[in-house]
Protein backbone atom coordinates (compact mmCIF):
# COMPACT_ATOMS: atom_id res chain seq x y z
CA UNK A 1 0.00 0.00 0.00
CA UNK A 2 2.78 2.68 -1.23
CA UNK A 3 0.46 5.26 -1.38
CA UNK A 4 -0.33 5.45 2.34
CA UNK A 5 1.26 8.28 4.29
CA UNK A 6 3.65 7.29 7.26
CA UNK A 7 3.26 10.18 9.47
CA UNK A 8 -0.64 9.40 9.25
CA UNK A 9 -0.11 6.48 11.48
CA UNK A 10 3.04 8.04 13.84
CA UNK A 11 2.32 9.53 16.85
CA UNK A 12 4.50 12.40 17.89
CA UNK A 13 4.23 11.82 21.60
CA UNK A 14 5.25 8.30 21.46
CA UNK A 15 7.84 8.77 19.00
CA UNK A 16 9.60 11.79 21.96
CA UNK A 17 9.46 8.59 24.05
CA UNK A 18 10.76 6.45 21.46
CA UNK A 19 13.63 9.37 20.26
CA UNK A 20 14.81 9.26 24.19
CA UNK A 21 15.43 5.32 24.42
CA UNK A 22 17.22 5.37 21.41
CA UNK A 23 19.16 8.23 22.22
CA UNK A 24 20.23 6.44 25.63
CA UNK A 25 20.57 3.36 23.61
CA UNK A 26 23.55 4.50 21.39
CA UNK A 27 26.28 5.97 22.42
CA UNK A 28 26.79 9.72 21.57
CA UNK A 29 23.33 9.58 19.95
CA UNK A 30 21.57 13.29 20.87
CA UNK A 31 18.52 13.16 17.74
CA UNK A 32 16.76 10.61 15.73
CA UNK A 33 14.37 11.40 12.72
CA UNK A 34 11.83 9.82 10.64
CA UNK A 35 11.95 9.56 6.66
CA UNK A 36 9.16 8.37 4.77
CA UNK A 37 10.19 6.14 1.54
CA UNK A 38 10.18 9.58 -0.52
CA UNK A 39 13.23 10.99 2.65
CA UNK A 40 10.74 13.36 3.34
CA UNK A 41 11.26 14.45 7.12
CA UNK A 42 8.81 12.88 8.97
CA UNK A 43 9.20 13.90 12.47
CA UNK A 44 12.53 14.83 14.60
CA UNK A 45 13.69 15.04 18.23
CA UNK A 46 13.48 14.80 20.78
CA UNK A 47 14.39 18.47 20.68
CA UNK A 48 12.06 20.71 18.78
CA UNK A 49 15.31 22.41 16.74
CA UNK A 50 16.90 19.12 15.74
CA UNK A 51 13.94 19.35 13.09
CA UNK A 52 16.15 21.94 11.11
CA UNK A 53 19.28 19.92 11.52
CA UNK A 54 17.15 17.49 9.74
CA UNK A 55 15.60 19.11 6.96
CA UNK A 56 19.15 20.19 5.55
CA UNK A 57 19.28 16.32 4.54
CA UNK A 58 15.96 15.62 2.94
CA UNK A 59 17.41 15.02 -0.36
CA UNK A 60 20.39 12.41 0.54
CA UNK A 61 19.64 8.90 -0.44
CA UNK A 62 20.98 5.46 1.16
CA UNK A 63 21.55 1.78 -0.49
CA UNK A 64 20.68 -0.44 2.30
CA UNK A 65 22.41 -3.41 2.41
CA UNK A 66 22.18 -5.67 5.42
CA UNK A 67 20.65 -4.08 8.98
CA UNK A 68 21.24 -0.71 7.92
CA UNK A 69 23.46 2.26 6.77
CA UNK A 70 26.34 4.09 8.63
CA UNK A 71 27.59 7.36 7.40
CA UNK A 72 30.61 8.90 9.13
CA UNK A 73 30.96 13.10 9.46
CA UNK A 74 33.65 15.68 9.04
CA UNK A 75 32.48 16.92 12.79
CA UNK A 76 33.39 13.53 14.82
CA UNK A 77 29.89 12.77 14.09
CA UNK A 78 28.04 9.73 12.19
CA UNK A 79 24.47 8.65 11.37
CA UNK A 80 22.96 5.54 11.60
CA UNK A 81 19.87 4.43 9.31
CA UNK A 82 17.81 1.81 9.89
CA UNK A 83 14.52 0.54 8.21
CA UNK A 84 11.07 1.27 9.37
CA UNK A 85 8.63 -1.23 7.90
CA UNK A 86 4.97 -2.41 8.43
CA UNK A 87 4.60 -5.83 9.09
CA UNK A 88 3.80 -7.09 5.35
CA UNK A 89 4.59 -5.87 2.37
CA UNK A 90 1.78 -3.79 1.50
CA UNK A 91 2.73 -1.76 4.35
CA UNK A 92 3.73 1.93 4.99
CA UNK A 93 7.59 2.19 4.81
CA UNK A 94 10.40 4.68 5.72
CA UNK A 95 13.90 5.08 7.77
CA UNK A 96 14.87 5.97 10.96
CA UNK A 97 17.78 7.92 11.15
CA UNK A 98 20.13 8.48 14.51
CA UNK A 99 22.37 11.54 14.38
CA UNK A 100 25.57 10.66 17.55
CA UNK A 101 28.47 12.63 18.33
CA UNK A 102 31.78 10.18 18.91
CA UNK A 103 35.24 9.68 17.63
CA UNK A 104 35.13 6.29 18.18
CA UNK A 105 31.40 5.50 17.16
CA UNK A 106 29.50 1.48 17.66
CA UNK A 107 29.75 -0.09 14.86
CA UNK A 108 26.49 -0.77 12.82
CA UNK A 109 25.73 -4.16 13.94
CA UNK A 110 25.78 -3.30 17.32
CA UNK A 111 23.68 -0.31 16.82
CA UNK A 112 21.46 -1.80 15.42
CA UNK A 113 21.44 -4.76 17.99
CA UNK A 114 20.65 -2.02 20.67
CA UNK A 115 17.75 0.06 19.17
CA UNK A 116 16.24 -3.13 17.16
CA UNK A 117 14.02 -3.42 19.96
CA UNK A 118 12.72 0.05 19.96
CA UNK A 119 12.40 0.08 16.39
CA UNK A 120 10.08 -3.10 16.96
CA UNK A 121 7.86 -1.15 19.22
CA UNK A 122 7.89 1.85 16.89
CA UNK A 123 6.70 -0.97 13.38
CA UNK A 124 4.11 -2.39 16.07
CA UNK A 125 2.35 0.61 16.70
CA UNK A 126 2.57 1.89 13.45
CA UNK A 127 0.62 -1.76 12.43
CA UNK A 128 -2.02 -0.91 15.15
CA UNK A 129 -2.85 2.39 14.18
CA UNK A 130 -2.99 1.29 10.56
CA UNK A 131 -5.73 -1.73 11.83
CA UNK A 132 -7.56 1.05 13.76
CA UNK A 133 -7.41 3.56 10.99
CA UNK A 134 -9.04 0.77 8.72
CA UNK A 135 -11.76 0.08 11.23
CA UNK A 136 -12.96 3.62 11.58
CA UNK A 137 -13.19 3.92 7.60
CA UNK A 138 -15.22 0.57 7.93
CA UNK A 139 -17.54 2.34 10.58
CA UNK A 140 -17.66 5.85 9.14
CA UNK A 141 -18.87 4.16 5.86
CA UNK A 142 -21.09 1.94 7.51
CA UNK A 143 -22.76 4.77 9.65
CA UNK A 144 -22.91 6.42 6.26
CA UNK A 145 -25.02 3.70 4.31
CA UNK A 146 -26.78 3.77 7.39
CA UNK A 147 -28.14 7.17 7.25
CA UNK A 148 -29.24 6.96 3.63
CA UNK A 149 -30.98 3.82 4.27
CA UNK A 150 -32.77 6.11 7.11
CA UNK A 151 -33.32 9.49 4.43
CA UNK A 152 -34.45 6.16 1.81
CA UNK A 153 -36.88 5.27 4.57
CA UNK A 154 -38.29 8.56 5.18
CA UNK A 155 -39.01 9.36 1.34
CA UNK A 156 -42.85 10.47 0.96
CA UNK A 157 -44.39 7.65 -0.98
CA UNK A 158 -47.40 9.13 -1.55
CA UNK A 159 -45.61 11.79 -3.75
CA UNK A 160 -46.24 11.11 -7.45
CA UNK A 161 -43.93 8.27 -8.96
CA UNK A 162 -41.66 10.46 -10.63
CA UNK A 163 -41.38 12.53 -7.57
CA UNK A 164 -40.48 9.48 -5.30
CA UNK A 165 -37.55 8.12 -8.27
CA UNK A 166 -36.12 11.41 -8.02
CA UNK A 167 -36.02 12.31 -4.27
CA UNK A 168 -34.02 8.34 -4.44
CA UNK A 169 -31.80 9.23 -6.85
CA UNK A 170 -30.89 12.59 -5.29
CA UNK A 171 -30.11 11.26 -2.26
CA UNK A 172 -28.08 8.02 -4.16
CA UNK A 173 -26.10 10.77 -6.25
CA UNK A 174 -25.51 12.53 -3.28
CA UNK A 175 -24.52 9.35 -0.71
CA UNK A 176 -21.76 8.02 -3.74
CA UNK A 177 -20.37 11.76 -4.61
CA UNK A 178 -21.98 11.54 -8.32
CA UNK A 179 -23.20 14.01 -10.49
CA UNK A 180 -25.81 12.45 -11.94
CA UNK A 181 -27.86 9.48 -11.57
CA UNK A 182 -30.77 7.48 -13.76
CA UNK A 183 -33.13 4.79 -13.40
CA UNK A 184 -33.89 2.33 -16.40
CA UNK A 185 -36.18 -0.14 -16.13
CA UNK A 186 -36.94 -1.22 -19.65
CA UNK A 187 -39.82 -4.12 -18.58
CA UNK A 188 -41.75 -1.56 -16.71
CA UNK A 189 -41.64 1.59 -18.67
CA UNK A 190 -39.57 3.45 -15.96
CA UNK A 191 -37.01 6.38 -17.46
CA UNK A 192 -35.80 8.62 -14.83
CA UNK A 193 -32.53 10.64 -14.70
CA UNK A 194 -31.39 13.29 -12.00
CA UNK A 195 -30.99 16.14 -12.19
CA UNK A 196 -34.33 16.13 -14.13
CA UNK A 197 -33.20 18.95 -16.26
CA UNK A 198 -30.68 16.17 -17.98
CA UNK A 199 -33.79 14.98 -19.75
CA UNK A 200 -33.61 17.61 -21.93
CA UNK A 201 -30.29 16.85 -22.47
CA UNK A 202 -29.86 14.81 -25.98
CA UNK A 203 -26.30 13.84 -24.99
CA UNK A 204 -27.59 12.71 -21.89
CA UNK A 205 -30.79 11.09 -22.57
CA UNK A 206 -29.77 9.19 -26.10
CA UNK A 207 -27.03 6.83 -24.28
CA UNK A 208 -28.93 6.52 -20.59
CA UNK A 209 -32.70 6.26 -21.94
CA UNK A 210 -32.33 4.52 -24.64
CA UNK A 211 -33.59 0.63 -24.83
């Protein structure tokens, strides 16, 4: 699912929390950041102003091979970059990035050994807010049907036929975002089309009304 957005499923509290037991977790480490698959910055801290620190590097790329990506400084610094990942394929995918200060840095397997398990916590919360995102689309649609079964239900039958077609297939064109909507029902005579004013329509009515 490349097209979902990772920082709709981070939460910035948790991820201070997160940025803090990394940062005790490797040595010299002082800021972490999030990437989504594009580098955009994500989110980065724990301190507010590490976010510009950050931004400065949106446009370098890494070729991951193995648990991550080390990249030594010119300022006795280095960053580490480690994958963030869903837990299948379809889902949402970026780095995490830890900026340390050292002259004698961990190496990268051992880095990674150390915030692996924070990393973990980080991909299983982004899975659970991706499940609970899902549901509430599931529900929001459902309470949608819902309420034009209701506004169906509470349609004046008495009204003239043609009256009681269109007040349905305002509310249908409405509920489903469309434009336009028609009825054909060749076997009983029945040609409606909404907005009514489409009748007149030749364009309209040759290719919908036709049987």
């Amino acid at each position: 699912m490349s097209q979902r957005k990772l920082g709709a499923y981070l939460d910035s509290g948790s991820l201070g929390l997160f940025a803090q037991q990394i940062c005790e977790a490797v040595f010299g480490a002082y800021s972490v950041a999030i990437h989504d698959d594009r580098q955009k910055l994500i989110w980065a801290g724990p301190e507010a102003e590490h976010k510009t620190r950050w931004q400065e590097r949106d446009s370098i790329t890494y070729e991951f091979s193995g648990v991550g990506v080390c990249e030594r400084l010119d300022n006795d610094e280095c960053i580490y970059v480690f994958r963030l990942q869903g837990d299948d394929q379809d889902a949402v995918s970026g780095t995490i990035s830890v900026l340390a200060r050292s002259t004698h840095p961990m190496s990268l397997k051992f880095a990674h050994d150390e915030v692996r398990p924070v990393i973990a916590c980080l991909e299983r919360q982004m899975s659970i807010n991706i499940e609970l995102s899902a549901v509430r689309k599931i529900s929001a649609r459902g309470q949608q049907n819902l309420k034009l079964l209701i506004e169906l239900d509470d349609i004046d039958t008495c009204a003239a036929p043609e009256k009681v077609l269109q007040n349905i297939l305002e509310l249908t064109a409405a509920h489903f975002g469309c434009p336009m909507g028609a009825v054909v029902l060749p076997s009983l005579g029945i040609q409606e089309v909404y907005p009514a004013s489409l009748r007149k329509d030749a364009a309209v009515e040759k290719p919908l009304l036709a049987t």
